[in-house]
N, C-alpha and C. Protein backbone atom coordinates (compact mmCIF):
# COMPACT_ATOMS: atom_id res chain seq x y z
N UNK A 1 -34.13 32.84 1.91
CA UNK A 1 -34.57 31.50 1.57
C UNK A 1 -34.20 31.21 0.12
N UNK A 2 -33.74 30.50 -0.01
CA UNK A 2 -33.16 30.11 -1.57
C UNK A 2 -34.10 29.61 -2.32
N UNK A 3 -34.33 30.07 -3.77
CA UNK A 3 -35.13 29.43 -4.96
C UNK A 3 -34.70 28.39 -5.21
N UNK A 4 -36.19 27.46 -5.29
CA UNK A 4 -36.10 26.45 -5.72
C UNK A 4 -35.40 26.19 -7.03
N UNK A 5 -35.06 25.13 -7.45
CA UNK A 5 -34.55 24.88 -9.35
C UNK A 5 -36.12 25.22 -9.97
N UNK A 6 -35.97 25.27 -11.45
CA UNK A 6 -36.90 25.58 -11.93
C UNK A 6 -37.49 23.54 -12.69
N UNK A 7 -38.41 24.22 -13.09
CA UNK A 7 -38.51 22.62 -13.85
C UNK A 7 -37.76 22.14 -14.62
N UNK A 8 -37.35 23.39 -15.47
CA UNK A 8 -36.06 23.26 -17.25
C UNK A 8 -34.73 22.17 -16.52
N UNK A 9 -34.59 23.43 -14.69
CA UNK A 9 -33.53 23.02 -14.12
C UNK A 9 -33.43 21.24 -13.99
N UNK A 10 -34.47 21.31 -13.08
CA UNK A 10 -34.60 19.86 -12.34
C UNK A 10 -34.15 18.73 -13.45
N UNK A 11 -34.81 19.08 -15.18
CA UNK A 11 -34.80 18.16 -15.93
C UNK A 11 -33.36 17.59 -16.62
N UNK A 12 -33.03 18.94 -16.64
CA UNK A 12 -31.55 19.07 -17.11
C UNK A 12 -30.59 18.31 -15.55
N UNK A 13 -30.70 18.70 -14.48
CA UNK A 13 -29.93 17.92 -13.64
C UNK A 13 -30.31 16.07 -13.78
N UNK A 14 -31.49 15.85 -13.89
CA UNK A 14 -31.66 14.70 -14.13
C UNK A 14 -31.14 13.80 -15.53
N UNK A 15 -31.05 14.58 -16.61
CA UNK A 15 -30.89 14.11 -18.09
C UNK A 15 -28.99 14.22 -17.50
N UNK A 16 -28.49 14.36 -16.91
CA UNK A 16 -27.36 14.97 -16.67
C UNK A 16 -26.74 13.73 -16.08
N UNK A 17 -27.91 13.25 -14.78
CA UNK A 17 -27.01 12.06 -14.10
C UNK A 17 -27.46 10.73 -14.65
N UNK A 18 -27.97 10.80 -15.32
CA UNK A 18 -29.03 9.76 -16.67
C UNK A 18 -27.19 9.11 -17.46
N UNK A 19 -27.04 10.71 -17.75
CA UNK A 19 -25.69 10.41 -19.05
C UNK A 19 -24.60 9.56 -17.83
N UNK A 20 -24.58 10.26 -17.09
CA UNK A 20 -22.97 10.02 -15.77
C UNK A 20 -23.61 8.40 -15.60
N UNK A 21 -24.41 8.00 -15.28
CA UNK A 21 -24.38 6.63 -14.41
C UNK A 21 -24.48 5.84 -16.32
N UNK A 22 -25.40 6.30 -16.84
CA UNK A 22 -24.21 5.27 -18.29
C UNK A 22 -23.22 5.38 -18.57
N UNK A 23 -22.83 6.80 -18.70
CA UNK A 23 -21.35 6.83 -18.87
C UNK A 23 -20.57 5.99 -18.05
N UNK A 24 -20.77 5.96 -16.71
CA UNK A 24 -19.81 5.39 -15.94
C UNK A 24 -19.96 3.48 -15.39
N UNK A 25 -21.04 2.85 -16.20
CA UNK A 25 -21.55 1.61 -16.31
C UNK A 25 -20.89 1.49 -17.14
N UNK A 26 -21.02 1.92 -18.81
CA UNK A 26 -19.81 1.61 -19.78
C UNK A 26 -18.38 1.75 -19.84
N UNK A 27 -18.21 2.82 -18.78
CA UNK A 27 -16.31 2.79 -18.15
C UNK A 27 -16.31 1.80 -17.48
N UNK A 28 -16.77 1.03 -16.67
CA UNK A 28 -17.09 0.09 -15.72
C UNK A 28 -16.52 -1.64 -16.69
N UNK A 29 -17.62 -1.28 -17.61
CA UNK A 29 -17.60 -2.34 -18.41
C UNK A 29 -16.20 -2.71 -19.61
N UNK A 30 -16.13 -1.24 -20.08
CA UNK A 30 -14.84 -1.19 -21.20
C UNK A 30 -14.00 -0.39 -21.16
N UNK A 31 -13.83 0.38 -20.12
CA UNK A 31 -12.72 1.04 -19.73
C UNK A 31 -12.90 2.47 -20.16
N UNK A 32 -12.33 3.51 -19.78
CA UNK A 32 -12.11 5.08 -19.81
C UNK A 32 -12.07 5.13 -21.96
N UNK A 33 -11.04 4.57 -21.87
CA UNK A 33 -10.47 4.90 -23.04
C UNK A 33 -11.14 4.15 -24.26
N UNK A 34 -11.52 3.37 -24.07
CA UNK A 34 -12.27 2.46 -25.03
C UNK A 34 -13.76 2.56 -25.46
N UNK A 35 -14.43 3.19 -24.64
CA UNK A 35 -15.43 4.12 -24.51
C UNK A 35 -15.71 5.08 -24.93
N UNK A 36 -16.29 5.40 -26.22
CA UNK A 36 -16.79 6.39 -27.09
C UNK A 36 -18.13 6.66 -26.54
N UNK A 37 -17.63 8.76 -26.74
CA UNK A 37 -18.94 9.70 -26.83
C UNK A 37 -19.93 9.02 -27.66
N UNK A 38 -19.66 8.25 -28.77
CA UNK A 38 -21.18 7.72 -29.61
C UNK A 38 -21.83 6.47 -28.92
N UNK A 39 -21.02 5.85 -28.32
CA UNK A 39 -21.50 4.66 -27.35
C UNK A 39 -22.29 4.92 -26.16
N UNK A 40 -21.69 6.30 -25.75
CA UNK A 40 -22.61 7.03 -24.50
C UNK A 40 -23.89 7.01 -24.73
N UNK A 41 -24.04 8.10 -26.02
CA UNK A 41 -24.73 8.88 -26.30
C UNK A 41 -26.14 7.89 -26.43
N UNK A 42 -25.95 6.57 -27.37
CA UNK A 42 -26.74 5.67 -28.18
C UNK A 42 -27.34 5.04 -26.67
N UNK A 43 -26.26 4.83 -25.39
CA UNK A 43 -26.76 3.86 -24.33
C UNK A 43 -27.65 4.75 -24.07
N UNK A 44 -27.33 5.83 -23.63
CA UNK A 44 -28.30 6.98 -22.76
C UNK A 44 -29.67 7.63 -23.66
N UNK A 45 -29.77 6.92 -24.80
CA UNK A 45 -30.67 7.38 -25.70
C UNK A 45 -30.94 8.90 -26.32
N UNK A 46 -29.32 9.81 -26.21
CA UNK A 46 -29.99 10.70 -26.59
C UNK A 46 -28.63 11.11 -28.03
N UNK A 47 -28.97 11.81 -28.85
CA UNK A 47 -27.49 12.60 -29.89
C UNK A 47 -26.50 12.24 -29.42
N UNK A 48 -25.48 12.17 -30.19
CA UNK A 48 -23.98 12.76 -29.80
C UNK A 48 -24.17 14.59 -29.89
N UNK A 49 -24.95 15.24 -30.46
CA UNK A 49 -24.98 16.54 -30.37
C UNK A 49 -25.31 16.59 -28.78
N UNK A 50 -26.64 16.04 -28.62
CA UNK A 50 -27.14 16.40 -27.37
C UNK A 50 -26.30 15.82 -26.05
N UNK A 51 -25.13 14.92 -26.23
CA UNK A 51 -24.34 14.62 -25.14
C UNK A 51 -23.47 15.67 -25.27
N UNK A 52 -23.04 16.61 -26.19
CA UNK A 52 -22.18 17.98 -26.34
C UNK A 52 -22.67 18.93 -26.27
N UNK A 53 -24.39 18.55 -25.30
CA UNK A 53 -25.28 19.78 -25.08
C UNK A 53 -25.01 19.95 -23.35
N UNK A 54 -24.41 18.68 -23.43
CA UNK A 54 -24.59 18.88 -21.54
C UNK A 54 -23.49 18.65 -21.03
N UNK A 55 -22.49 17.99 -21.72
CA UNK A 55 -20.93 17.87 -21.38
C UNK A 55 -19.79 18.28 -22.23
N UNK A 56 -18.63 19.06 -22.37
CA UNK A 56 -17.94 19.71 -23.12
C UNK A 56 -17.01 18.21 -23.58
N UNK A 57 -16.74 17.37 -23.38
CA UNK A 57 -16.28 16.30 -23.26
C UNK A 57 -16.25 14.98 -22.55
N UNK A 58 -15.81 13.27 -23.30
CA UNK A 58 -15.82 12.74 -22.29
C UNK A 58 -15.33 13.11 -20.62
N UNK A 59 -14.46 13.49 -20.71
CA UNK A 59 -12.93 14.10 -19.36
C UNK A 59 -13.97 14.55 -18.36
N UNK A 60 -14.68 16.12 -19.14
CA UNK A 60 -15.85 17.11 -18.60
C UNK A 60 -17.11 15.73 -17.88
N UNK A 61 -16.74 14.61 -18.14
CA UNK A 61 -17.93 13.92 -17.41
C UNK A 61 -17.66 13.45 -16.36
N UNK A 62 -16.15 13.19 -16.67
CA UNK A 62 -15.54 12.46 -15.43
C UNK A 62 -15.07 13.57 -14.41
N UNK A 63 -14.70 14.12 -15.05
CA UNK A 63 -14.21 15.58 -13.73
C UNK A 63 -14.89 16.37 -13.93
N UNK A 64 -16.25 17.13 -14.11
CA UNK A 64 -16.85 17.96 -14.16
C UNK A 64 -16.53 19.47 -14.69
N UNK A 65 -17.26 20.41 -14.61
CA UNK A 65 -17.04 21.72 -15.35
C UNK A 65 -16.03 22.31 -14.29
N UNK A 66 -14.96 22.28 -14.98
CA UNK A 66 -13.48 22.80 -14.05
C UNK A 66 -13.41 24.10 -14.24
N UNK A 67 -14.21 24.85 -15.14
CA UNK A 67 -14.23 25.97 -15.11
C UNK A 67 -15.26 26.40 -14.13
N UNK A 68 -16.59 25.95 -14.16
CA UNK A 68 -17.44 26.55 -12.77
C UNK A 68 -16.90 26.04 -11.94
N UNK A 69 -16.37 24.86 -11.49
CA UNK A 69 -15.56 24.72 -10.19
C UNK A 69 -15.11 25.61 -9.99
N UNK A 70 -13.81 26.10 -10.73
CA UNK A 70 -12.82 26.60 -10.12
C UNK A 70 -13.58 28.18 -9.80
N UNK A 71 -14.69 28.35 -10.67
CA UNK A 71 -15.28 30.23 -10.12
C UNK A 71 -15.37 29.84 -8.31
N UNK A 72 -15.87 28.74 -8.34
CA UNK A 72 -16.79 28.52 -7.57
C UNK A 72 -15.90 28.39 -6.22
N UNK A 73 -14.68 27.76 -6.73
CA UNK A 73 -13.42 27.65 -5.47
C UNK A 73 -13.01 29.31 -4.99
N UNK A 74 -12.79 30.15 -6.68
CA UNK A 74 -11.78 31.40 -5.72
C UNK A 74 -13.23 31.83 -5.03
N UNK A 75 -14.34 31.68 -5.52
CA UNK A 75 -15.39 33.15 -4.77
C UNK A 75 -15.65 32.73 -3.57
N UNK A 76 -14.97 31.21 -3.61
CA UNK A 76 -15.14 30.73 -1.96
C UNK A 76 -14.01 31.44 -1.13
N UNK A 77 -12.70 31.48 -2.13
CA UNK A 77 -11.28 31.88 -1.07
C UNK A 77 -11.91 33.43 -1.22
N UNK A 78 -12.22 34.26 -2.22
CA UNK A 78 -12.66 35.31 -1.84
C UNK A 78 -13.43 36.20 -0.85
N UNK A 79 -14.44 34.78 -0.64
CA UNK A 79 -15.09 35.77 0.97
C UNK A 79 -14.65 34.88 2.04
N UNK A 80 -13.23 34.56 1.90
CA UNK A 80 -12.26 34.11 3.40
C UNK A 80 -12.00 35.55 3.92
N UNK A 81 -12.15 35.49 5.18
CA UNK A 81 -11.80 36.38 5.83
C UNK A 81 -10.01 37.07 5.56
N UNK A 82 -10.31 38.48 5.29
CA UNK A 82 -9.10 38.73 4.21
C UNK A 82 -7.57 39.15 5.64
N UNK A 83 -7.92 38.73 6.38
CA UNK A 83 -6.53 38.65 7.36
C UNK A 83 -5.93 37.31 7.75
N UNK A 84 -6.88 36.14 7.05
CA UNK A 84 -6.67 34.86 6.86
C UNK A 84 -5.44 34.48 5.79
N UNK A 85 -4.46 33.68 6.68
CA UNK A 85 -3.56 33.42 5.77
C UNK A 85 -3.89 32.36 4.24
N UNK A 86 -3.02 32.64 3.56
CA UNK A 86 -2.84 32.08 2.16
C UNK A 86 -3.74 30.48 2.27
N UNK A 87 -2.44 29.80 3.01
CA UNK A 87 -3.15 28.56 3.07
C UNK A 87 -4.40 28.28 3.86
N UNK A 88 -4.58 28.97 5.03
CA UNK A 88 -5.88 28.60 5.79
C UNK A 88 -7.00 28.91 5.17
N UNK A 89 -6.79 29.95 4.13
CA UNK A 89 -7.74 30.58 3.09
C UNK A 89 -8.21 28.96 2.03
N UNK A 90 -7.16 29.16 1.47
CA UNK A 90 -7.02 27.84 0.56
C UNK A 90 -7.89 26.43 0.61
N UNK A 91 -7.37 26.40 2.00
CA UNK A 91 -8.09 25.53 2.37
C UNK A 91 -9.43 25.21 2.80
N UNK A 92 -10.41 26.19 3.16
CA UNK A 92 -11.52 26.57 3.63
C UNK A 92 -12.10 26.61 2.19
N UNK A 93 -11.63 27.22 0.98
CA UNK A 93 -11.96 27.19 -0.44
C UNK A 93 -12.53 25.78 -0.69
N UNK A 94 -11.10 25.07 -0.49
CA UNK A 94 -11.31 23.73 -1.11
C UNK A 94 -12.62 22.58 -0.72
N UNK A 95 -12.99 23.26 0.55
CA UNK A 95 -14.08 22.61 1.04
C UNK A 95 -15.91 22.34 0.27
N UNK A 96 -15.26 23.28 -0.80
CA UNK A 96 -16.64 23.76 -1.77
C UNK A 96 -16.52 22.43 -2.26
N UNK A 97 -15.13 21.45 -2.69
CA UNK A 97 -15.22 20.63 -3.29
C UNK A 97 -15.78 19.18 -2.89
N UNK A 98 -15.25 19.34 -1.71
CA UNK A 98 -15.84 18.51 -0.48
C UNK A 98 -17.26 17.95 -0.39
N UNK A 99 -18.11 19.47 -0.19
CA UNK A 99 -19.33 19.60 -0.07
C UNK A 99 -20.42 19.29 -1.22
N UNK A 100 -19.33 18.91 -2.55
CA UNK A 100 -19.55 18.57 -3.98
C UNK A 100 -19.90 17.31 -3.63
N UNK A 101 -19.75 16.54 -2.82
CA UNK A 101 -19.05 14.90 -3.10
C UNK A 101 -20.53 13.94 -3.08
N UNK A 102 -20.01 12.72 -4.04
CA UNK A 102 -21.32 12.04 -4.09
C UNK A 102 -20.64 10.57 -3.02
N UNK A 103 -21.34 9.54 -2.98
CA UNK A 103 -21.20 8.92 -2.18
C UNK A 103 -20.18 8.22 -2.55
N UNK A 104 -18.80 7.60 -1.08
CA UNK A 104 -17.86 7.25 -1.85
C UNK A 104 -18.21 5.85 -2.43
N UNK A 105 -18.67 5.18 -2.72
CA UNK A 105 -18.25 4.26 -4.03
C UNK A 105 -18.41 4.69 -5.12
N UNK A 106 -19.52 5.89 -5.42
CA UNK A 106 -19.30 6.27 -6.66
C UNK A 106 -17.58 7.38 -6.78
N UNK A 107 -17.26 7.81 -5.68
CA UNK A 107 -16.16 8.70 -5.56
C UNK A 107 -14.62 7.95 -5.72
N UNK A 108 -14.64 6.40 -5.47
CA UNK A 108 -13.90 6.19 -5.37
C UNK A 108 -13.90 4.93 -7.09
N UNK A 109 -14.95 4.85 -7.51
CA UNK A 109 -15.34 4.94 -9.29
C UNK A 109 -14.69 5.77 -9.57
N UNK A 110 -15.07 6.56 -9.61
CA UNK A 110 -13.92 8.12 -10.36
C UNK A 110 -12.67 8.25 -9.79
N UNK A 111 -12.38 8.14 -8.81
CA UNK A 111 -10.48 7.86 -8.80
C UNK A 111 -10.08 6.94 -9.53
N UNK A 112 -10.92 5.97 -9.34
CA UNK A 112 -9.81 4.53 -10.27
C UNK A 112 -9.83 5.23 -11.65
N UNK A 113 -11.63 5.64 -12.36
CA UNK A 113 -10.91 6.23 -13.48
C UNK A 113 -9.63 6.65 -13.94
N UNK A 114 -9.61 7.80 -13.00
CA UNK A 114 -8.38 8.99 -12.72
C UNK A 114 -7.31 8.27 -12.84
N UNK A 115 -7.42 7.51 -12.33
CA UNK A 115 -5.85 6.72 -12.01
C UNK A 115 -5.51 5.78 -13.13
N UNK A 116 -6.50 5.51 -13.86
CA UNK A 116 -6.15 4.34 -14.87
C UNK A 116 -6.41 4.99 -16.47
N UNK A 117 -6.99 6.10 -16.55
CA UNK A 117 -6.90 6.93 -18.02
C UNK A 117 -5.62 8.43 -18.34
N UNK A 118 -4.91 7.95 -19.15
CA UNK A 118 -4.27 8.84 -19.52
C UNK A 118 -4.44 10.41 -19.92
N UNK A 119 -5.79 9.88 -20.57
CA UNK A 119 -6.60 11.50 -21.00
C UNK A 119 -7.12 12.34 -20.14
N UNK A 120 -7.34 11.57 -18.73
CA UNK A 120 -8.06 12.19 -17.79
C UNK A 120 -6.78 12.84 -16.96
N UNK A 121 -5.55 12.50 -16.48
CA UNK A 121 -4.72 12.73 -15.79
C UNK A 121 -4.41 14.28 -16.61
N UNK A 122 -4.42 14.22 -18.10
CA UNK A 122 -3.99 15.25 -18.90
C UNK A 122 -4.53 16.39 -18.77
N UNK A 123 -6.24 16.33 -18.73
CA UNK A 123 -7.70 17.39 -18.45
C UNK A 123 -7.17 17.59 -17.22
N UNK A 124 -6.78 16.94 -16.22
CA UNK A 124 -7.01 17.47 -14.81
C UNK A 124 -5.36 18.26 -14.37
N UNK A 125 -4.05 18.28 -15.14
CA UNK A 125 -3.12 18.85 -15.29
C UNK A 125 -3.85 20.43 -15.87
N UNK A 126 -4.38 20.33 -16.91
CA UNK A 126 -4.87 21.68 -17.65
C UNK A 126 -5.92 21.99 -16.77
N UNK A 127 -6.36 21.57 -16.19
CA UNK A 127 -7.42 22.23 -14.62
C UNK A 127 -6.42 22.86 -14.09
N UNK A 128 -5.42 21.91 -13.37
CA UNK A 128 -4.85 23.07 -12.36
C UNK A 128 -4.52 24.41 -13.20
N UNK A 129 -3.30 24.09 -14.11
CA UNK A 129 -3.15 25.48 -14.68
C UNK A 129 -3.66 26.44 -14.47
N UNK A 130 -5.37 26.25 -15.11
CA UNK A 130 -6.32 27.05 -15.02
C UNK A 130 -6.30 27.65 -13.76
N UNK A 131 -6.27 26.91 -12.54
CA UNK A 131 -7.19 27.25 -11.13
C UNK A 131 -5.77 27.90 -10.62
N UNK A 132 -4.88 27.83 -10.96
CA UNK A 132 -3.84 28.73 -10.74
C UNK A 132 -3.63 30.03 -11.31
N UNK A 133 -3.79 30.16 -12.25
CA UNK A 133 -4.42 31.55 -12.96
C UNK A 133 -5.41 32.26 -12.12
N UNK A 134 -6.73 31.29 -11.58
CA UNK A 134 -7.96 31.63 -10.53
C UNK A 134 -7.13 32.52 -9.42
N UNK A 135 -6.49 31.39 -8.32
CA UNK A 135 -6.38 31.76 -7.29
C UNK A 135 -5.22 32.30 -6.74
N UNK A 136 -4.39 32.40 -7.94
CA UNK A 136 -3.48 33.37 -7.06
C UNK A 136 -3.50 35.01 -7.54
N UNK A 137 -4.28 35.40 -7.76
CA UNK A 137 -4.47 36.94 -7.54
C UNK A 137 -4.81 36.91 -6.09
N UNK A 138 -5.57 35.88 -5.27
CA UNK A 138 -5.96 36.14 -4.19
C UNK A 138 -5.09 36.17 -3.08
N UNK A 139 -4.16 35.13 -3.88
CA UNK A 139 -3.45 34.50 -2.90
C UNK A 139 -1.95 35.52 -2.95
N UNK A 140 -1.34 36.26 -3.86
CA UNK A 140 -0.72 37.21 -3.74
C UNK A 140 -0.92 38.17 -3.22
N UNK A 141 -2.43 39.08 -2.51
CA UNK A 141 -2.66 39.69 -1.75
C UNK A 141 -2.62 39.22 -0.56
N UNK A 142 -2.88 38.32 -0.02
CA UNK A 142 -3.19 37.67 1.10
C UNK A 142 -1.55 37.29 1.24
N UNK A 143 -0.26 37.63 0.54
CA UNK A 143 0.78 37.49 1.20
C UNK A 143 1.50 38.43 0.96
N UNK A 144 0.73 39.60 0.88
CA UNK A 144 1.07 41.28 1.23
C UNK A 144 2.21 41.24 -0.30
N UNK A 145 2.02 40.55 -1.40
CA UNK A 145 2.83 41.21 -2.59
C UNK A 145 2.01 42.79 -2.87
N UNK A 146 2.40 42.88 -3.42
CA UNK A 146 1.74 44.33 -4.67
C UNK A 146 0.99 43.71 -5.77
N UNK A 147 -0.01 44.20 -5.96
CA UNK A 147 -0.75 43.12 -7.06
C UNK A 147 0.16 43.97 -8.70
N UNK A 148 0.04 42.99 -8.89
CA UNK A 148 0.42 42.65 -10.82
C UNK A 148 -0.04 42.44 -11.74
N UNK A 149 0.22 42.60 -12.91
CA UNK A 149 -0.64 42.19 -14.42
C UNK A 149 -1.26 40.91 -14.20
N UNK A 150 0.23 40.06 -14.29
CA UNK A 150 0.23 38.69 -14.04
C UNK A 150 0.60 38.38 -12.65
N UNK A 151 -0.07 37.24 -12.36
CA UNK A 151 0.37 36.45 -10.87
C UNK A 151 1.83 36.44 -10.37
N UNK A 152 2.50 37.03 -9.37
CA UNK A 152 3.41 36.69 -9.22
C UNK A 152 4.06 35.32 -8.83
N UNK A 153 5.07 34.96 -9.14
CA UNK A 153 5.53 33.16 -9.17
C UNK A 153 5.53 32.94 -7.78
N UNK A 154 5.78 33.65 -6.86
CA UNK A 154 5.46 32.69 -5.46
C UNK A 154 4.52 32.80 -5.14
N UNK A 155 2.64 33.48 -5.84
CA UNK A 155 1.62 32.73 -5.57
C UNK A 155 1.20 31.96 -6.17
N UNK A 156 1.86 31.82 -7.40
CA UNK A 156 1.46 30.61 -7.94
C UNK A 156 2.27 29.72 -7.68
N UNK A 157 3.39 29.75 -7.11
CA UNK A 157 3.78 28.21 -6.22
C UNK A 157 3.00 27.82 -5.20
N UNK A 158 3.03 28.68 -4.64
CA UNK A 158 1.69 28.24 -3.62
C UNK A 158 0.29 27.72 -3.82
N UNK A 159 0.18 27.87 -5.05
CA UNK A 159 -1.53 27.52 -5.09
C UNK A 159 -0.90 26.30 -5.88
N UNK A 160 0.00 26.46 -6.68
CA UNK A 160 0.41 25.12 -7.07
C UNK A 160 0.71 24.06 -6.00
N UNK A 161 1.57 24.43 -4.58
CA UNK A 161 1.48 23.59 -3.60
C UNK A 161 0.54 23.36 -3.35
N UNK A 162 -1.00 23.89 -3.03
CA UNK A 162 -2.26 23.79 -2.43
C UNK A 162 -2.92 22.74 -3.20
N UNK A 163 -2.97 22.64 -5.12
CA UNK A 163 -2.95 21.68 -5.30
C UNK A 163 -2.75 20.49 -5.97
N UNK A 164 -1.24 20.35 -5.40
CA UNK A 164 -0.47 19.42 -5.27
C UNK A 164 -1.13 17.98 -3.73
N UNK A 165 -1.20 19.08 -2.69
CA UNK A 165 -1.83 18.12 -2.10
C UNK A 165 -2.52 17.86 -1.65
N UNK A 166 -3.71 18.71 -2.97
CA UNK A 166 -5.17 18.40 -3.22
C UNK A 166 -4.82 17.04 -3.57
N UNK A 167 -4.48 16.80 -4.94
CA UNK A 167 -3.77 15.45 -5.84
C UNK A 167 -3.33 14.03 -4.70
N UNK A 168 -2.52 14.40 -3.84
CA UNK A 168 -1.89 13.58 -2.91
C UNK A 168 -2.73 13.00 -2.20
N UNK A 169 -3.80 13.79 -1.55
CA UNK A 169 -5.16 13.67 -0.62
C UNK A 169 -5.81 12.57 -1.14
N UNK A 170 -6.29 12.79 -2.89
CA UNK A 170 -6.99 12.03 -3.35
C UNK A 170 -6.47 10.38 -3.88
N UNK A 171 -5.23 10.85 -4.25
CA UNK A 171 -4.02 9.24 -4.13
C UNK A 171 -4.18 8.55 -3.20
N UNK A 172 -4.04 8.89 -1.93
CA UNK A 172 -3.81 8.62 -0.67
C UNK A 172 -5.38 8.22 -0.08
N UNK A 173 -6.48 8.51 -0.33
CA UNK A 173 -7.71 8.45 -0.33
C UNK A 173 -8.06 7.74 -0.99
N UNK A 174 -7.85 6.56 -2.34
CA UNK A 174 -7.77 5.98 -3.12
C UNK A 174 -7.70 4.93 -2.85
N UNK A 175 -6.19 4.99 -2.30
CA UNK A 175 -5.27 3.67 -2.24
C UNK A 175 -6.01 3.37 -1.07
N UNK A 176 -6.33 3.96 0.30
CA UNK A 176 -6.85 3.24 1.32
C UNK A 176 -8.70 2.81 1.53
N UNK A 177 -8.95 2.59 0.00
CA UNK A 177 -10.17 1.82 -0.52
C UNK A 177 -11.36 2.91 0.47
N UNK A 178 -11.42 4.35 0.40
CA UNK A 178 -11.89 5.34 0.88
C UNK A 178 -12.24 5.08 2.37
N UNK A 179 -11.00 4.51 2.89
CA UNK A 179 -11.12 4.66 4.10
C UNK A 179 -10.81 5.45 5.26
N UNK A 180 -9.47 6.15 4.80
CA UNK A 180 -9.21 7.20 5.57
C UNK A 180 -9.58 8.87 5.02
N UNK A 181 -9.78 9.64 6.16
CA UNK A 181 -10.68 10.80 6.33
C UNK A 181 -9.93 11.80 4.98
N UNK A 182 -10.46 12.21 3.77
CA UNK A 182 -9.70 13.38 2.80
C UNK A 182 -9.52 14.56 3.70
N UNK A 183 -10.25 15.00 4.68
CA UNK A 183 -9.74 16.06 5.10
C UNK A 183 -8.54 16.34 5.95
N UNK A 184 -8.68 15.26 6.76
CA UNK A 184 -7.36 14.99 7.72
C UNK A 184 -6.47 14.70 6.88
N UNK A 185 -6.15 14.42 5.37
CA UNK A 185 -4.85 13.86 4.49
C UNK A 185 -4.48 15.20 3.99
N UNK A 186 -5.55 15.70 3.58
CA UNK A 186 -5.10 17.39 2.80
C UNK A 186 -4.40 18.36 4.05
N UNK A 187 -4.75 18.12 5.41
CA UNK A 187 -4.61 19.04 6.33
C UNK A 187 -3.33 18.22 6.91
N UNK A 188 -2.53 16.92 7.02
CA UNK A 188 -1.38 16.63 6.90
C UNK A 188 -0.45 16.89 5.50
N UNK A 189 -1.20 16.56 4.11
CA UNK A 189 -0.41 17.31 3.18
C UNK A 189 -0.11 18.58 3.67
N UNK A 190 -0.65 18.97 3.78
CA UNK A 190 -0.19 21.21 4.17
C UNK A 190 0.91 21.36 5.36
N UNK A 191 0.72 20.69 6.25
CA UNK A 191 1.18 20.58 7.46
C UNK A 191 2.99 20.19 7.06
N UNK A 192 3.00 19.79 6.09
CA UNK A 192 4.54 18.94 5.68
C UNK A 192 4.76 19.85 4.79
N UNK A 193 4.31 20.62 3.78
CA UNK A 193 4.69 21.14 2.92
C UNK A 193 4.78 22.34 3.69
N UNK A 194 4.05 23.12 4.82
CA UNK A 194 4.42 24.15 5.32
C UNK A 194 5.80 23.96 6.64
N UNK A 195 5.86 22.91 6.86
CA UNK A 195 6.85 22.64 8.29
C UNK A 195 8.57 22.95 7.64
């Protein structure tokens, strides 16, 4: 049976979506870029220290902690069943992100972001990097290499393909005003990139 949050917890998740729905009323209002951490901070009533107590950056508000994501993606591909191929692995991972999701109008708020700030397209380039570093140690076992210091380059093409049309899913999920299914788009992305 899983522990409850604690109180510290509960408060901090709440002071958390306090900052996100101003934050994202003042993107709303003046755009990604025009929108200063001190403008946040003053709407939401709390520091600019204390908005750098709970978010590493504006970007970190809009795309969240890409570093616990991404733990949070491989330890998902990690307990994939280890005779599971690369991508079917991959993909079962990505579902952590899925299961992240808030409702789409606020989901499809944060694409337009995405799509209309330069700084954000930049943070979420230096994500993948990162999550490629993550997941292909896994993903080089799971295609019978020899493991290595460093990742070998065809698992990190591969996880770079994986997401690539993560990216595509969410374009494509975007543009059709969140109407068609992300999972069925990611599972035709794969389907073309593996055929």
């Amino acid at each position: 049976m899983p522990v409850p949050p604690t109180l510290r917890e509960r408060t901090r998740r709440a002071v958390n979506a306090e900052i996100t729905a101003t934050a994202m009323r003042l993107f709303a209002e003046n755009g990604f870029e025009a929108t200063t951490v001190d403008q946040i901070a003053r709407e939401a009533g709390i520091s600019r220290r204390s908005f750098f107590h709970y978010f590493g950056s504006k970007e970190d508000l809009v795309l969240g902690n890409t570093v616990e994501l991404g733990e949070r993606v491989r330890a998902a591909l990690e307990a994939r069943p280890a005779d599971e191929s690369a991508w079917q692995a991959l993909r079962e991972a990505f579902m952590v992100l899925q299961a992240d999701g808030m409702p789409s109008t606020d989901e499809l708020a944060l694409a337009q972001l995405y799509h209309d700030a330069p700084s954000l397209r930049a943070r979420h380039l230096e994500k993948h990097l990162r999550w490629q570093e993550l997941f292909a140690p896994d993903v080089q076992r799971r295609l019978g290499l020899p493991p290595t210091e460093r990742p070998d380059p065809r698992a990190r093409a591969l996880v770079a393909a994986a997401l690539a049309c993560l990216d595509a899913t969410i374009d494509a999920w975007y543009e059709s005003g969140g109407s068609l299914d992300p999972v069925q788009l990611f599972d035709d992305a794969i389907a073309t990139i593996r055929a």
